[in-house]
C-alpha atoms as a PDB file:
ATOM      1  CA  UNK A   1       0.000   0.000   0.000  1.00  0.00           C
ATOM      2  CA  UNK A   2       2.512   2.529   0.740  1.00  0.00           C
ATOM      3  CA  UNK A   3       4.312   2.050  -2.506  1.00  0.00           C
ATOM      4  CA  UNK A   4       1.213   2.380  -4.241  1.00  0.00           C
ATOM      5  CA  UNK A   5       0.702   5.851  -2.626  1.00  0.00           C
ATOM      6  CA  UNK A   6       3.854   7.053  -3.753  1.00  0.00           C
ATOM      7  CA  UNK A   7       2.945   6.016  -7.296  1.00  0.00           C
ATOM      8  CA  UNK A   8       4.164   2.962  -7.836  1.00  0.00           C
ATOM      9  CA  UNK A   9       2.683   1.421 -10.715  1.00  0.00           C
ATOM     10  CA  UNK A  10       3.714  -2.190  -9.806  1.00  0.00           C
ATOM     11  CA  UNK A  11       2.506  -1.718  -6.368  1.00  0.00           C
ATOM     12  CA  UNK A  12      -0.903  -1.382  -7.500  1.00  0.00           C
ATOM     13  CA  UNK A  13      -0.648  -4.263 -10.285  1.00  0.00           C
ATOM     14  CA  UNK A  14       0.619  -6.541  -7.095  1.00  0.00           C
ATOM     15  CA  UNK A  15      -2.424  -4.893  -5.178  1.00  0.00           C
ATOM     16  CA  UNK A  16      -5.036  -5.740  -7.783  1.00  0.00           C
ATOM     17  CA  UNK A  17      -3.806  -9.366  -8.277  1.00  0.00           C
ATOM     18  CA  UNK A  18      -3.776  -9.677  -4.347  1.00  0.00           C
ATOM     19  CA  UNK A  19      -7.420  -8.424  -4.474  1.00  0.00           C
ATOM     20  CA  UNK A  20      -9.142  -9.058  -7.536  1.00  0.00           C
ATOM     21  CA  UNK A  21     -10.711 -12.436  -6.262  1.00  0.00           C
ATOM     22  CA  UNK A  22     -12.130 -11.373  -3.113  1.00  0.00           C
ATOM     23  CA  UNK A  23     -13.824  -7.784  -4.346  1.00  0.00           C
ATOM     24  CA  UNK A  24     -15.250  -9.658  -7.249  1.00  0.00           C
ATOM     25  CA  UNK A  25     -16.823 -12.302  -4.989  1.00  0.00           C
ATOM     26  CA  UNK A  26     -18.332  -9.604  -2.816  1.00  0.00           C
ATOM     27  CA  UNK A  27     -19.529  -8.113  -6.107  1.00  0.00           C
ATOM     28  CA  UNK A  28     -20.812 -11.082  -8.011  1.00  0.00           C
ATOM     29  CA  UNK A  29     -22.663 -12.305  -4.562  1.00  0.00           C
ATOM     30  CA  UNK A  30     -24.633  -8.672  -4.182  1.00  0.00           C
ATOM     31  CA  UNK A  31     -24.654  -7.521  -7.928  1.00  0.00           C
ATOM     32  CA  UNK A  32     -24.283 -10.592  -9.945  1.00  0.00           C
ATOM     33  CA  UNK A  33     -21.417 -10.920 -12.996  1.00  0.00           C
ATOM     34  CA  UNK A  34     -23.815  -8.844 -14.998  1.00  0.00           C
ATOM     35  CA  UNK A  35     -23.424  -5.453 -16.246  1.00  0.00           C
ATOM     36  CA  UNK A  36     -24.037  -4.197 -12.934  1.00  0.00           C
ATOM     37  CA  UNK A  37     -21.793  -6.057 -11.829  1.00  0.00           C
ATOM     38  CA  UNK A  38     -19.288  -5.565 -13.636  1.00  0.00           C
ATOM     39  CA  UNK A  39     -19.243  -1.786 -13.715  1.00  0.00           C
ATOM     40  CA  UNK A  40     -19.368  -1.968  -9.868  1.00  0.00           C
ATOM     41  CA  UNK A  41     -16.482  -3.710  -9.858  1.00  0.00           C
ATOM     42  CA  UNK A  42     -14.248  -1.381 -12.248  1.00  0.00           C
ATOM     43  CA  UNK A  43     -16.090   1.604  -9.955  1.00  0.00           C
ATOM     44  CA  UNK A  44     -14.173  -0.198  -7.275  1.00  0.00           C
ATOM     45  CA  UNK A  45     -10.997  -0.230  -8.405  1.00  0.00           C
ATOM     46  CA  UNK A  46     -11.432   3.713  -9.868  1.00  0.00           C
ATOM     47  CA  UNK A  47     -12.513   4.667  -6.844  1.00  0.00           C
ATOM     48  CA  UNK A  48      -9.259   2.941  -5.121  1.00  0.00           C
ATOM     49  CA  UNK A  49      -7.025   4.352  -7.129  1.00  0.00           C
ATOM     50  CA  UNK A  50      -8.829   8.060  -6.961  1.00  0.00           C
ATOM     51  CA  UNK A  51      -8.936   7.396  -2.748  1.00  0.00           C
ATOM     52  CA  UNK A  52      -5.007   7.180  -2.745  1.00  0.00           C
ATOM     53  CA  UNK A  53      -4.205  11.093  -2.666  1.00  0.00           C
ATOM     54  CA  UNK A  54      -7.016  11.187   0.152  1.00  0.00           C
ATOM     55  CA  UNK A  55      -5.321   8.454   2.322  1.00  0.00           C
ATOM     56  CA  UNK A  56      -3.410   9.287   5.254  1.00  0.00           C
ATOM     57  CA  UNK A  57      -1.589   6.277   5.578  1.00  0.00           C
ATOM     58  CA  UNK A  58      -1.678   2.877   4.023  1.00  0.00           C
ATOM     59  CA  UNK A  59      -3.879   1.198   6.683  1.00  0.00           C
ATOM     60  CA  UNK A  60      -6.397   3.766   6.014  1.00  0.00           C
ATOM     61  CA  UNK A  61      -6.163   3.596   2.051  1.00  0.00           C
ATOM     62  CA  UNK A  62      -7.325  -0.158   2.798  1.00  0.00           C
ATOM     63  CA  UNK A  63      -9.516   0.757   4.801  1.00  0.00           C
ATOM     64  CA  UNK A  64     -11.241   2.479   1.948  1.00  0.00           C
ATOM     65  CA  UNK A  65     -10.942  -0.353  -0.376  1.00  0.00           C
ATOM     66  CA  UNK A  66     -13.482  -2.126   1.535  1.00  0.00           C
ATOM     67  CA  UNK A  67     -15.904   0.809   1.990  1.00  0.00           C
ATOM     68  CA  UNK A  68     -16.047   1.211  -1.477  1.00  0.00           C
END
């Protein structure tokens, strides 16, 4: 996480491969693998990446991960 907030491009590729499976499981279960679904998901992962200038510290850059 903490490379990833300095910008760190393969931070955030280690990141999404660390994550992928469990945010898509949480999004299939309540959205389905439609296109709902699947725009939820990439919303995710936009929203992760926006979140990382807003982040204090890594811990709380997860932290928003999961709210989103």
């Amino acid at each position: 996480m903490a490379k990833f907030m300095e910008g760190d491009a393969g931070a955030f590729e280690s990141l999404y491969e660390r994550y992928k499976g469990r945010i898509y499981r949480y999004v299939a279960r309540h959205c389905g693998t439609g296109e709902q679904g699947r725009l939820l998901y990439r919303k995710v992962w936009a929203g992760f990446v926006e979140a990382r200038s807003r982040a204090s510290s890594p811990r709380r850059l997860k932290t928003q991960l999961y709210k989103m």
